[in-house]
Protein backbone atom coordinates (compact mmCIF):
# COMPACT_ATOMS: atom_id res chain seq x y z
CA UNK A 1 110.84 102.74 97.48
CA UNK A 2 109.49 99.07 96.42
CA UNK A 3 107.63 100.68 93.38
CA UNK A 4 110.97 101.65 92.50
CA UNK A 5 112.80 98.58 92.97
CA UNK A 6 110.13 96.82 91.44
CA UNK A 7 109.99 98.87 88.41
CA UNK A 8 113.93 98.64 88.25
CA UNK A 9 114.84 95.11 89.03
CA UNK A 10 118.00 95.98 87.51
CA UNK A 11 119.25 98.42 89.61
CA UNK A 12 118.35 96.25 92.74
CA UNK A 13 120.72 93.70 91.71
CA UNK A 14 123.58 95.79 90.19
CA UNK A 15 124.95 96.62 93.29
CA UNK A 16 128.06 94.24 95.05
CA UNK A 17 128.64 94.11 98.63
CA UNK A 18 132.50 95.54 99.96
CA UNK A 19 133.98 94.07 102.86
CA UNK A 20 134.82 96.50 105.35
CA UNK A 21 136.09 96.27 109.18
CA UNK A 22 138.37 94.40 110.41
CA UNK A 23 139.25 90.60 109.97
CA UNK A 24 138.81 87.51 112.38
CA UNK A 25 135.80 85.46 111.08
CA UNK A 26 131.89 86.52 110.05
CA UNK A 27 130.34 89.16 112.35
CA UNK A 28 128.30 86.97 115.28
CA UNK A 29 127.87 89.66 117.82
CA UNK A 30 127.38 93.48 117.12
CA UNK A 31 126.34 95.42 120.06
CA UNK A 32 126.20 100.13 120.18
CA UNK A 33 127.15 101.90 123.20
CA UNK A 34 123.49 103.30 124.44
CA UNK A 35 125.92 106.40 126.36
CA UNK A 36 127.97 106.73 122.94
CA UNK A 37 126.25 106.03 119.37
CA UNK A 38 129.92 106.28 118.32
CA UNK A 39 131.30 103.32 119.77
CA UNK A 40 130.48 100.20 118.73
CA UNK A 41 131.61 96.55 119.70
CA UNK A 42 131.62 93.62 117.39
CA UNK A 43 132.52 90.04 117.94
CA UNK A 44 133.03 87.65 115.68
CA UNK A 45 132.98 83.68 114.83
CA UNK A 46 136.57 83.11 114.95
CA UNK A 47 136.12 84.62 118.88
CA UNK A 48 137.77 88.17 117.93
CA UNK A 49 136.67 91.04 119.86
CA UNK A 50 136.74 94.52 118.41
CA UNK A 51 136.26 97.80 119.49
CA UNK A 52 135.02 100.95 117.15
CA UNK A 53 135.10 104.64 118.27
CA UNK A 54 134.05 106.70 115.27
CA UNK A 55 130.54 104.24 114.63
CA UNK A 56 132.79 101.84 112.74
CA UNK A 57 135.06 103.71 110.40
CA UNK A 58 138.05 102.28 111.96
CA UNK A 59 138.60 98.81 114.38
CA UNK A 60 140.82 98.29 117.13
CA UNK A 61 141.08 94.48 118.07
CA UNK A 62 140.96 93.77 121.93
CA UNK A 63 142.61 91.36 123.48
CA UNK A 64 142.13 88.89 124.30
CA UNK A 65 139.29 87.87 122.94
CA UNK A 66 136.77 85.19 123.83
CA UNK A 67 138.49 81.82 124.38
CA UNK A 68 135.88 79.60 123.07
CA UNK A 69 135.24 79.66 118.96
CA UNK A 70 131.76 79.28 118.03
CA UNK A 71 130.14 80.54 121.08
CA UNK A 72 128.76 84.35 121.36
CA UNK A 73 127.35 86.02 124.32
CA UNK A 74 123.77 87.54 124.19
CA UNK A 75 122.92 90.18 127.54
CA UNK A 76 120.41 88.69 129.63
């Protein structure tokens, strides 16, 4: 795989990033179910919570939310 993006430096680069998910802020926290690969949680700067069921094809925001912007939780 590096050989080929090496010898293709072109093709590395061509390719542009689409948002996708839902909105609130950048991404902080991003956390899988270890019982379900499917659902996913995500958290983000603006202290949105958000909750995915089909491994993050769709969002559903929960409420609501973590009061304090600019903080994240990590699991001890």
């Amino acid at each position: 795989m590096a050989v080929a993006v090496l010898a293709c430096p072109t093709l590395a680069t061509a390719q542009t990033w689409v948002p996708v998910g839902p909105p609130g802020g950048d991404v902080r926290s991003l956390a899988a179910d270890p019982r379900d690969p499917h659902r996913i949680y995500l958290g983000t700067s603006e202290g949105l919570l958000y909750r995915s069921e089909d491994a993050g094809a769709h969002w559903r925001r929960l409420s609501p939310g973590f009061p304090l912007r600019g903080h994240s939780l990590d699991q001890i």
